[in-house]
PDB file of N, CA and C in Angstrom:
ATOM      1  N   UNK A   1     -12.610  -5.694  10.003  1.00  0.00           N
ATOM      2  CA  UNK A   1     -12.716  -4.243  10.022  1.00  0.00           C
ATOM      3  C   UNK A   1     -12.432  -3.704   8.625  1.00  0.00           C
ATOM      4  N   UNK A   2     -12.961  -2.467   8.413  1.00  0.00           N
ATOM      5  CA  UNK A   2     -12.798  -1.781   6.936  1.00  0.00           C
ATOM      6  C   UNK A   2     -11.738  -1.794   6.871  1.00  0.00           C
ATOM      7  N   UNK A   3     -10.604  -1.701   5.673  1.00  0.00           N
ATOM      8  CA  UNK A   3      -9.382  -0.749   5.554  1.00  0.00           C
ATOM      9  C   UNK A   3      -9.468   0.321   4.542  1.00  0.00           C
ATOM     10  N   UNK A   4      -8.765   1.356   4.835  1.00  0.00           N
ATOM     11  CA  UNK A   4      -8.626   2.463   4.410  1.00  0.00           C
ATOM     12  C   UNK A   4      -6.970   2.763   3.487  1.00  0.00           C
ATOM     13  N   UNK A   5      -6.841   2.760   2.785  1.00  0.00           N
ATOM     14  CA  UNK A   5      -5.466   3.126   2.048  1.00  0.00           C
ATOM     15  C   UNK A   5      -5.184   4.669   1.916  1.00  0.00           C
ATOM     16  N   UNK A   6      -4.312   5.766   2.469  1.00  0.00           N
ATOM     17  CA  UNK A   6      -3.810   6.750   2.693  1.00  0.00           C
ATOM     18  C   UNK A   6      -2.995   7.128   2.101  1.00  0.00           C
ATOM     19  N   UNK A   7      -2.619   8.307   1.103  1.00  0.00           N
ATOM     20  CA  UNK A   7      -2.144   8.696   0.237  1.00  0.00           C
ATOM     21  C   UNK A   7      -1.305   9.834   1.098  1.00  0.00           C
ATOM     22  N   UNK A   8      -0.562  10.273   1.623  1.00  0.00           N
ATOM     23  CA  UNK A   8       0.120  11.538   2.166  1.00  0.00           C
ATOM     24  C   UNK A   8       1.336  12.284   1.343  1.00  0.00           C
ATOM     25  N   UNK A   9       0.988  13.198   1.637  1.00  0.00           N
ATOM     26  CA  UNK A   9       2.063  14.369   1.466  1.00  0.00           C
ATOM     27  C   UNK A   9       2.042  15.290   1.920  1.00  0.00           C
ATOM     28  N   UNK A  10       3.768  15.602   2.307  1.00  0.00           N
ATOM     29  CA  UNK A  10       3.922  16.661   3.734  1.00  0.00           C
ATOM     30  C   UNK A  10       4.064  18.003   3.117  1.00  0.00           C
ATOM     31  N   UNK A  11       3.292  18.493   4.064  1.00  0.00           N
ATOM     32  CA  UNK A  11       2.919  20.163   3.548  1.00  0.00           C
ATOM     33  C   UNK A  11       4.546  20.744   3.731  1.00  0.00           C
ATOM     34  N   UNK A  12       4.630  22.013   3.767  1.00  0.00           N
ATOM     35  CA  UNK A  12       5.395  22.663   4.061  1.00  0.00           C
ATOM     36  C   UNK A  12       6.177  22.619   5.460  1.00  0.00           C
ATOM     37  N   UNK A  13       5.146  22.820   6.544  1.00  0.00           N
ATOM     38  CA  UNK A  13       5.351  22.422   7.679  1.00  0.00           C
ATOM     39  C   UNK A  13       5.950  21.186   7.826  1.00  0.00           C
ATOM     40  N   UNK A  14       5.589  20.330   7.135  1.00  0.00           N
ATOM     41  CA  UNK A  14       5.736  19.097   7.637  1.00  0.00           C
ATOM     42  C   UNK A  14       7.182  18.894   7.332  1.00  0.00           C
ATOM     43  N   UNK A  15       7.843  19.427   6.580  1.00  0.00           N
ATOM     44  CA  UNK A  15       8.981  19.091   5.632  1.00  0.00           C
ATOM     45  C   UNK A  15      10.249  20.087   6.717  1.00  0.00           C
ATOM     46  N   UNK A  16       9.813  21.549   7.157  1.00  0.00           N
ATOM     47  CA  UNK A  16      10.384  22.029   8.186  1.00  0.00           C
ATOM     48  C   UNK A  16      10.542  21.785   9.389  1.00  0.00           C
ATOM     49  N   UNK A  17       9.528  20.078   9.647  1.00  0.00           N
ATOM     50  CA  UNK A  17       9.575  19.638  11.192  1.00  0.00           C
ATOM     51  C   UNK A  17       9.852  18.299  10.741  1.00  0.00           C
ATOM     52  N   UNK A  18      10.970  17.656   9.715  1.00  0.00           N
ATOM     53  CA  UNK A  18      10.710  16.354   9.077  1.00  0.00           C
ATOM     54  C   UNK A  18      11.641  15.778  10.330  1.00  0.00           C
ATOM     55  N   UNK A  19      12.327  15.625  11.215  1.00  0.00           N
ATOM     56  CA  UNK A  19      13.278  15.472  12.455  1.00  0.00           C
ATOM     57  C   UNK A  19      12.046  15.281  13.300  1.00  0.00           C
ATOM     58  N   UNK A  20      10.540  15.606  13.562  1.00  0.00           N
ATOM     59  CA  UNK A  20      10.003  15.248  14.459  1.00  0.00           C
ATOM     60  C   UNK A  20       9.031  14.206  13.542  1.00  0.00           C
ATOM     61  N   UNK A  21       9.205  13.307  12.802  1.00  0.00           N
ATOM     62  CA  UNK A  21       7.899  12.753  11.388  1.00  0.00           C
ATOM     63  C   UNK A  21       7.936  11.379  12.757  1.00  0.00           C
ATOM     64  N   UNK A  22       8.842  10.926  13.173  1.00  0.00           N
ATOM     65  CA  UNK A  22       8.840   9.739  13.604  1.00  0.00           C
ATOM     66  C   UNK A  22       8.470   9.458  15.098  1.00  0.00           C
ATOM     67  N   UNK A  23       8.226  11.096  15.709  1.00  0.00           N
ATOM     68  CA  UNK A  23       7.257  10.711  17.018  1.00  0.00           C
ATOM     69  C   UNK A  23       6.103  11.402  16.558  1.00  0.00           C
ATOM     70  N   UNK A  24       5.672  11.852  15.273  1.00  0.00           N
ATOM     71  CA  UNK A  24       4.427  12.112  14.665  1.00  0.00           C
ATOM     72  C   UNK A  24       3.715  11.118  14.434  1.00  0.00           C
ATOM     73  N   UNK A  25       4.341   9.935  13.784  1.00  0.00           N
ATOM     74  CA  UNK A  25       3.904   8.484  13.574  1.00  0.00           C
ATOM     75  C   UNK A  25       3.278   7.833  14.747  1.00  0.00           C
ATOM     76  N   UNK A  26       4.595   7.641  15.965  1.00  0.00           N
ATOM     77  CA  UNK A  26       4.446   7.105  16.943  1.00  0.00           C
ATOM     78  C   UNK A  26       2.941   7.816  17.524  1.00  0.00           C
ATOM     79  N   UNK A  27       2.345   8.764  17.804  1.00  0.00           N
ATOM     80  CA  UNK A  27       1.219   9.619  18.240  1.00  0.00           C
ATOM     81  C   UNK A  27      -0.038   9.124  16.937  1.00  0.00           C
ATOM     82  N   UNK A  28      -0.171   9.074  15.797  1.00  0.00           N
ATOM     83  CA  UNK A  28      -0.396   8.751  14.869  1.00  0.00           C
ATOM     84  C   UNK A  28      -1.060   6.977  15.170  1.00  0.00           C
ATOM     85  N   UNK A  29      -0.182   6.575  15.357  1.00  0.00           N
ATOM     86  CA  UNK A  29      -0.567   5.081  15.804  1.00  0.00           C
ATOM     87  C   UNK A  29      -1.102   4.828  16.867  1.00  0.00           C
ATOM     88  N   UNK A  30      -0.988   5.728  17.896  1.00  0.00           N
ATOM     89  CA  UNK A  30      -1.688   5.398  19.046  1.00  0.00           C
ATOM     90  C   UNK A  30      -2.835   5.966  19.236  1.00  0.00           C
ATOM     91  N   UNK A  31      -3.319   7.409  18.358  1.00  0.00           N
ATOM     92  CA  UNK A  31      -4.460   7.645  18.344  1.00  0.00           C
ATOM     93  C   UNK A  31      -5.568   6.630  17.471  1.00  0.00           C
ATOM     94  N   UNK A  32      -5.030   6.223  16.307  1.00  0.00           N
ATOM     95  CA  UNK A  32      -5.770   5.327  15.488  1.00  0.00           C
ATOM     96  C   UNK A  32      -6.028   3.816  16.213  1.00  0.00           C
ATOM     97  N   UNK A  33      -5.105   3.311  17.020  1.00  0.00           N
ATOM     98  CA  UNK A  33      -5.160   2.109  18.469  1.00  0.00           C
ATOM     99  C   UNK A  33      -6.707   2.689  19.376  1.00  0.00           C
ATOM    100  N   UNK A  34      -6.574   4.114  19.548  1.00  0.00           N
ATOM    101  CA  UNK A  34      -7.298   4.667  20.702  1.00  0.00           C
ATOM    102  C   UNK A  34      -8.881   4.469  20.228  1.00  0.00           C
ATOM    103  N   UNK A  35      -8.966   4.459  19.248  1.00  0.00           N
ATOM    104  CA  UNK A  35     -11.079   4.372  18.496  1.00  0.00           C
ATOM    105  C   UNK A  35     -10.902   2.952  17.845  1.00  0.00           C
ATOM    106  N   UNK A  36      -9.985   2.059  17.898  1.00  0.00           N
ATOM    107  CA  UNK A  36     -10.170   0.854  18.017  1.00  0.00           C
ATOM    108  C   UNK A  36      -9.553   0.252  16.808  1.00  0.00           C
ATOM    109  N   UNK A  37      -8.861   1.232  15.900  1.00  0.00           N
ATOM    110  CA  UNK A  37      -8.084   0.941  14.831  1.00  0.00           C
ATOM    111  C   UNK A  37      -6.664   0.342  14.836  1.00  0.00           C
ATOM    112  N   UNK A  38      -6.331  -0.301  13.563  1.00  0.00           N
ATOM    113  CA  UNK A  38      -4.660  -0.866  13.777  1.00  0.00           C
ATOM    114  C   UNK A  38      -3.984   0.035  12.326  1.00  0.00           C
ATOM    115  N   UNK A  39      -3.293   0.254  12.791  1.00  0.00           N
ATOM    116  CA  UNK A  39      -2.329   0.847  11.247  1.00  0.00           C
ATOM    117  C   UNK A  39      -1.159  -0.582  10.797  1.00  0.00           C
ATOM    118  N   UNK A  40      -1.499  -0.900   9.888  1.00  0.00           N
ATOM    119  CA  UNK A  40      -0.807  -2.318   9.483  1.00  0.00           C
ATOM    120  C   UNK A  40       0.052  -2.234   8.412  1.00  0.00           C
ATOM    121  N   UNK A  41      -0.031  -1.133   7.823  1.00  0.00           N
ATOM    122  CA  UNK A  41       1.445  -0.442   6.887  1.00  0.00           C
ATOM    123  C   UNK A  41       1.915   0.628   7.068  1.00  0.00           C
ATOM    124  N   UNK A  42       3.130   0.831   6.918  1.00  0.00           N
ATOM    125  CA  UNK A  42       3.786   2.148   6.707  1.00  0.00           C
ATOM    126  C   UNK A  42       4.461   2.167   5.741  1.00  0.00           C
ATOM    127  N   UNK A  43       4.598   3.343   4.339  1.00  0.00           N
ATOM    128  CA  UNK A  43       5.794   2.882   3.635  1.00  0.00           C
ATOM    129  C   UNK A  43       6.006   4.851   3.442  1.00  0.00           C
ATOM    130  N   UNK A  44       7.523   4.941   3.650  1.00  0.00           N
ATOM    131  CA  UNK A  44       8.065   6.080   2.490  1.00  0.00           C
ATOM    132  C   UNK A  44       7.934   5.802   1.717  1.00  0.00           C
ATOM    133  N   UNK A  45       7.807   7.053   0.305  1.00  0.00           N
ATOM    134  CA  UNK A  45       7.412   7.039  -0.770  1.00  0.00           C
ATOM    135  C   UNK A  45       7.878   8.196  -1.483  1.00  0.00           C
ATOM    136  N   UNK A  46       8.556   7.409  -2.392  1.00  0.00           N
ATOM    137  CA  UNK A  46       8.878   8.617  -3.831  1.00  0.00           C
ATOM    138  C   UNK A  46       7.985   8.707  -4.582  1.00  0.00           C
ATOM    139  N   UNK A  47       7.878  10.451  -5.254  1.00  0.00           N
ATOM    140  CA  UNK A  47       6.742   9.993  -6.260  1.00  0.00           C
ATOM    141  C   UNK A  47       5.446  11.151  -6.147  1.00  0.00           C
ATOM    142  N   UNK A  48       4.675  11.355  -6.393  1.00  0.00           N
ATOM    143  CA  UNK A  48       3.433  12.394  -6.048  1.00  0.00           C
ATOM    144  C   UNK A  48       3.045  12.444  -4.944  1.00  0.00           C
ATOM    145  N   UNK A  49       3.413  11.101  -3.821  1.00  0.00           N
ATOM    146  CA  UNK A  49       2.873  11.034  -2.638  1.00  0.00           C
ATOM    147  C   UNK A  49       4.295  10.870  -1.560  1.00  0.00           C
ATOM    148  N   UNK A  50       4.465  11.069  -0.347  1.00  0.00           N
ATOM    149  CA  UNK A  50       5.323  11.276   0.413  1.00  0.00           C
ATOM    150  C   UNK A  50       5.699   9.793   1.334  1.00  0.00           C
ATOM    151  N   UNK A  51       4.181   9.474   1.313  1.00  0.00           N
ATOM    152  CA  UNK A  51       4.077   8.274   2.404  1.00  0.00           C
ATOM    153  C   UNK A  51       2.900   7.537   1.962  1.00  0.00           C
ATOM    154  N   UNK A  52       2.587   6.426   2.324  1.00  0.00           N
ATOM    155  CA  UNK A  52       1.003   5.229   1.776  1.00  0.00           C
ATOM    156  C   UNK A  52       0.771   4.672   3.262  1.00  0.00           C
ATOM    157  N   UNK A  53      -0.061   4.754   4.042  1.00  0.00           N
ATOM    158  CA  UNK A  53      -0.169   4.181   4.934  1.00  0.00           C
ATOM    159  C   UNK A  53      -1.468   3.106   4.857  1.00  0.00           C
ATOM    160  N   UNK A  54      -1.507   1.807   5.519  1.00  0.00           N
ATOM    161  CA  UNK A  54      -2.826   1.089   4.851  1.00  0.00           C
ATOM    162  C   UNK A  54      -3.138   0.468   6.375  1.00  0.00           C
ATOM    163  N   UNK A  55      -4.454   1.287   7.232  1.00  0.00           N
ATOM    164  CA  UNK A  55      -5.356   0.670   8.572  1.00  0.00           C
ATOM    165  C   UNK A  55      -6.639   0.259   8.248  1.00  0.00           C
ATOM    166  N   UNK A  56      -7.001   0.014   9.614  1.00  0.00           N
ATOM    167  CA  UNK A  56      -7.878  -0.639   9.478  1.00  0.00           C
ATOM    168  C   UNK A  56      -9.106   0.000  10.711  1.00  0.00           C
ATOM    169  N   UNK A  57      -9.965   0.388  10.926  1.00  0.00           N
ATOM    170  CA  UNK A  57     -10.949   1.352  11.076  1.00  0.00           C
ATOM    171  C   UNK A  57     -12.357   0.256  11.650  1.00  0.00           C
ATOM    172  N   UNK A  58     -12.729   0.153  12.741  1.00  0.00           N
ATOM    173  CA  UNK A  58     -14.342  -0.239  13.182  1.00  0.00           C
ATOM    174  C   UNK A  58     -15.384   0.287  11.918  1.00  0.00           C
ATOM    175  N   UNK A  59     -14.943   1.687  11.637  1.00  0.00           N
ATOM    176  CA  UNK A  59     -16.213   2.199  10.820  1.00  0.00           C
ATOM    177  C   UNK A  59     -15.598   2.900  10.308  1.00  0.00           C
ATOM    178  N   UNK A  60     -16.491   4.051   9.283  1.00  0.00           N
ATOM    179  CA  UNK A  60     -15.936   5.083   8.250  1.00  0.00           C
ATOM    180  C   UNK A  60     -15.975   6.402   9.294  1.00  0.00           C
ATOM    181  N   UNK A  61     -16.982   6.503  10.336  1.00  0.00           N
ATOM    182  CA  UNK A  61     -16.607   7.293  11.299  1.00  0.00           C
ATOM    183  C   UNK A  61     -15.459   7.410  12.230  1.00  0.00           C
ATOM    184  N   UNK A  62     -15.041   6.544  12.168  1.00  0.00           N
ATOM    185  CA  UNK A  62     -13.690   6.360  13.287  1.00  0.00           C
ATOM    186  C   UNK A  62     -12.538   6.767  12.568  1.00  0.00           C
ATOM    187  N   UNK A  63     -12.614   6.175  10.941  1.00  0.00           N
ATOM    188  CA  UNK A  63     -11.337   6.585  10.326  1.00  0.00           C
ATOM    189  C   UNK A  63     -11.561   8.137  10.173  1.00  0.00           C
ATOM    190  N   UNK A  64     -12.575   8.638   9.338  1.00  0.00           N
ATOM    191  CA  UNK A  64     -12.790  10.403   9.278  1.00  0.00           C
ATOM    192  C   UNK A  64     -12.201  10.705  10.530  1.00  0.00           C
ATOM    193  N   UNK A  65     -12.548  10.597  12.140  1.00  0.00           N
ATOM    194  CA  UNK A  65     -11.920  11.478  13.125  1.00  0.00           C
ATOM    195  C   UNK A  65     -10.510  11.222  13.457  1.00  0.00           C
ATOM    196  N   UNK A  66      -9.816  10.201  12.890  1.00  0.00           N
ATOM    197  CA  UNK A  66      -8.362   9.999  13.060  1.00  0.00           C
ATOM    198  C   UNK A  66      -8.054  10.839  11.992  1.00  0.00           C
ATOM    199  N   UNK A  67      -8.549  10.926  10.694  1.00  0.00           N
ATOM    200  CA  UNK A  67      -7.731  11.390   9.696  1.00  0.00           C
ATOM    201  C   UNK A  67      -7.674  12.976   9.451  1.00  0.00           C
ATOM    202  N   UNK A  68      -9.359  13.332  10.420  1.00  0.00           N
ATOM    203  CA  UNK A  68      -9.403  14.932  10.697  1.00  0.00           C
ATOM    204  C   UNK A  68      -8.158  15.404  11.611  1.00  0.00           C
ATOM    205  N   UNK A  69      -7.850  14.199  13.059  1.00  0.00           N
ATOM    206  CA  UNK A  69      -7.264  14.913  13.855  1.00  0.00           C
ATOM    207  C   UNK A  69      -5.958  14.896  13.610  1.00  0.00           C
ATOM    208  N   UNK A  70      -5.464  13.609  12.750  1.00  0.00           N
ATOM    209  CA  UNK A  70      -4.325  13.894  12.379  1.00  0.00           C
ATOM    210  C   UNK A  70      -3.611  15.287  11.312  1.00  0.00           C
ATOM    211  N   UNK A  71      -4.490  15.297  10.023  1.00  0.00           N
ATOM    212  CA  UNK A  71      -4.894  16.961   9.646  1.00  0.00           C
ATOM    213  C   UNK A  71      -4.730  18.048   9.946  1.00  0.00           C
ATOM    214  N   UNK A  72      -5.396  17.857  11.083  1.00  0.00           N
ATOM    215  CA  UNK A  72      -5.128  19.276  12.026  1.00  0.00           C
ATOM    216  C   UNK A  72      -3.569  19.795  12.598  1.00  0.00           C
ATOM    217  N   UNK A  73      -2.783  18.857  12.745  1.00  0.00           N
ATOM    218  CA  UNK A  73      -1.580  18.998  12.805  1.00  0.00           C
ATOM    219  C   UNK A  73      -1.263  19.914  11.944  1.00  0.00           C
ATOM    220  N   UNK A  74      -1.360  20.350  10.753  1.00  0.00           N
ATOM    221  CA  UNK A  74      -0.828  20.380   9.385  1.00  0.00           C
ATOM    222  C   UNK A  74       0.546  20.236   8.827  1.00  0.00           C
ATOM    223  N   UNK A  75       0.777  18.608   9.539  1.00  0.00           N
ATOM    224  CA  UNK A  75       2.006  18.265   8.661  1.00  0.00           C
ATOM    225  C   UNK A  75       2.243  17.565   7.606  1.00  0.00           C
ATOM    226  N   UNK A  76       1.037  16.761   7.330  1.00  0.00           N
ATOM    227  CA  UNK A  76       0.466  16.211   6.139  1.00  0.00           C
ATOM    228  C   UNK A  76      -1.056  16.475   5.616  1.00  0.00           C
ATOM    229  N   UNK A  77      -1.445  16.079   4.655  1.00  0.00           N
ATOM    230  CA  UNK A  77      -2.552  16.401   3.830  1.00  0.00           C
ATOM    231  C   UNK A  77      -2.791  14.648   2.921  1.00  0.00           C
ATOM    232  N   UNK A  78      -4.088  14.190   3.730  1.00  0.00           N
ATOM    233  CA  UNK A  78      -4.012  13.150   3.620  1.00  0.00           C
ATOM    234  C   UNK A  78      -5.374  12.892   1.702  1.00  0.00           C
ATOM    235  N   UNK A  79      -5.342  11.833   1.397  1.00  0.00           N
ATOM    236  CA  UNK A  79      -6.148  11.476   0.606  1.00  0.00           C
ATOM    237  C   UNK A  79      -6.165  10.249   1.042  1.00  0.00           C
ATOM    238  N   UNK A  80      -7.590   9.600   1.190  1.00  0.00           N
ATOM    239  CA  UNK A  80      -7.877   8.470   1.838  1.00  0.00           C
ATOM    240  C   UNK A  80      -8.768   7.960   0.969  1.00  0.00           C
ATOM    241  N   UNK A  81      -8.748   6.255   0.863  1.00  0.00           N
ATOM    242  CA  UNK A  81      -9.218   5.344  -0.232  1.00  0.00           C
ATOM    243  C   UNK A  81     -10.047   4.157   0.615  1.00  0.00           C
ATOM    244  N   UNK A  82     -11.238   4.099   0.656  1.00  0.00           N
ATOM    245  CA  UNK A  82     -11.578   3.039   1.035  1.00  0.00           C
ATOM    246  C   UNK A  82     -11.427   1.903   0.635  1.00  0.00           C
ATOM    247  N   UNK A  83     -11.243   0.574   1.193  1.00  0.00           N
ATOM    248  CA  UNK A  83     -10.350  -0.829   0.063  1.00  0.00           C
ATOM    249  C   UNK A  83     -11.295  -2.149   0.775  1.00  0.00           C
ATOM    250  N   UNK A  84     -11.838  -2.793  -0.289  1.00  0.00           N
ATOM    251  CA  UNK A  84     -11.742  -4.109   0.018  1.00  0.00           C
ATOM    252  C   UNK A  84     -10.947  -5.153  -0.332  1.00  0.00           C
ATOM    253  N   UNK A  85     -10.927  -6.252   0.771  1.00  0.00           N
ATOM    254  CA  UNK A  85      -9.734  -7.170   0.311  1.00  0.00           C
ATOM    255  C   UNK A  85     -10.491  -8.167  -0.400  1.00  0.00           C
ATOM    256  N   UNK A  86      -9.373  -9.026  -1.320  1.00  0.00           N
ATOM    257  CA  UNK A  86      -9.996 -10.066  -2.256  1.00  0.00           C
ATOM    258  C   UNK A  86     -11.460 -10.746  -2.220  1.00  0.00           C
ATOM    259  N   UNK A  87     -11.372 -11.303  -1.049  1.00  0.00           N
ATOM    260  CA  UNK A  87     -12.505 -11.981  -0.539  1.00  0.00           C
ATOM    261  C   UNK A  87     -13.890 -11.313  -0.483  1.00  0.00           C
ATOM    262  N   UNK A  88     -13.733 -10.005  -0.339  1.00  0.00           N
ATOM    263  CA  UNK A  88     -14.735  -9.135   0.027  1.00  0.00           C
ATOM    264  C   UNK A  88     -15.255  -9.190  -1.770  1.00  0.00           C
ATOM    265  N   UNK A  89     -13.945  -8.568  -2.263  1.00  0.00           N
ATOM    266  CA  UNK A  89     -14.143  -8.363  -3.537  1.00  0.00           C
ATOM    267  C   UNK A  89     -15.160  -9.086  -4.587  1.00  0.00           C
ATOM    268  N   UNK A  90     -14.701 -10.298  -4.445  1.00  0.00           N
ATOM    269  CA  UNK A  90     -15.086 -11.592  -4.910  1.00  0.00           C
ATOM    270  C   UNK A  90     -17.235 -11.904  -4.593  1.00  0.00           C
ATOM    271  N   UNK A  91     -17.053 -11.709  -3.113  1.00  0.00           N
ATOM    272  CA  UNK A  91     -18.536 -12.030  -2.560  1.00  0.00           C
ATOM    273  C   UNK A  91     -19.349 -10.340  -3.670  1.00  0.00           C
ATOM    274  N   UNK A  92     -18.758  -9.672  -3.350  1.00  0.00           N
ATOM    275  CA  UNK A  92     -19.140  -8.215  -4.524  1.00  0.00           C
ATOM    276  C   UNK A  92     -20.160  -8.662  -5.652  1.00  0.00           C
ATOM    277  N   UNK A  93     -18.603  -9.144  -6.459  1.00  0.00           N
ATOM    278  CA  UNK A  93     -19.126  -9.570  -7.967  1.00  0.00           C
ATOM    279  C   UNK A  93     -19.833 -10.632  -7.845  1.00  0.00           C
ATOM    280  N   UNK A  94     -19.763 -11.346  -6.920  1.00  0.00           N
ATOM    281  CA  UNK A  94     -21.130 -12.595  -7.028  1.00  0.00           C
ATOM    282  C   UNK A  94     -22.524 -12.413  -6.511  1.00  0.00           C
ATOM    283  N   UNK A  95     -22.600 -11.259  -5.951  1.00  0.00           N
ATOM    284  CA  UNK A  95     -23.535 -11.223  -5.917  1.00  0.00           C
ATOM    285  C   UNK A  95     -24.074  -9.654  -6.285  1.00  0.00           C
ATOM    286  N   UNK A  96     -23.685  -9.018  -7.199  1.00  0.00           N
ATOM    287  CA  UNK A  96     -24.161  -8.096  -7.883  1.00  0.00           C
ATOM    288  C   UNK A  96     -25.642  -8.958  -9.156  1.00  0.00           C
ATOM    289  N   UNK A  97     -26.678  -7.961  -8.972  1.00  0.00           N
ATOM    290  CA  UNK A  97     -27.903  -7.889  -9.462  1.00  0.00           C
ATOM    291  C   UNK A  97     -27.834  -8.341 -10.575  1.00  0.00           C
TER     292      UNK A  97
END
């Protein structure tokens, strides 16, 4: 499956409801489980970003509607990175034109 690397930081809201972040997660993970995704990192984060989260997505459609619906919350404001792993990487450069 694709993975996606997630850049977050909590809005305003998010920072006035930071006591509920950890059944935000828990909901968070089970919607991204629900379209067939796994979330396989979590990290806090100091720094420009709040949190890095790194899943894994059937398609680029499945991740967009997790990352819209999570959004919509507005307790974070996500920036999302599409990633290949080594291997992928590798078959890339070998067979570029």
């Amino acid at each position: 499956m694709p993975t996606y690397i997630t850049l977050w930081k909590y809005t305003q809201k998010g920072i006035e409801n930071i006591d509920d972040s950890p059944d935000r997660l828990d909901a968070a993970t089970d919607l991204i489980s629900s379209v067939g995704g796994e979330l396989t990192a979590f990290y806090l984060t100091m720094g420009a970003y709040d949190i890095v989260t790194i899943a894994e997505f059937p398609d680029d459609d499945a991740a967009a509607k997790v990352l819209l619906r999570i959004s919509q919350g507005g307790s974070v404001s996500p920036h999302t990175m599409k990633a290949w792993p080594e291997a992928d990487y590798r078959d890339l450069i070998a067979s570029l034109p």
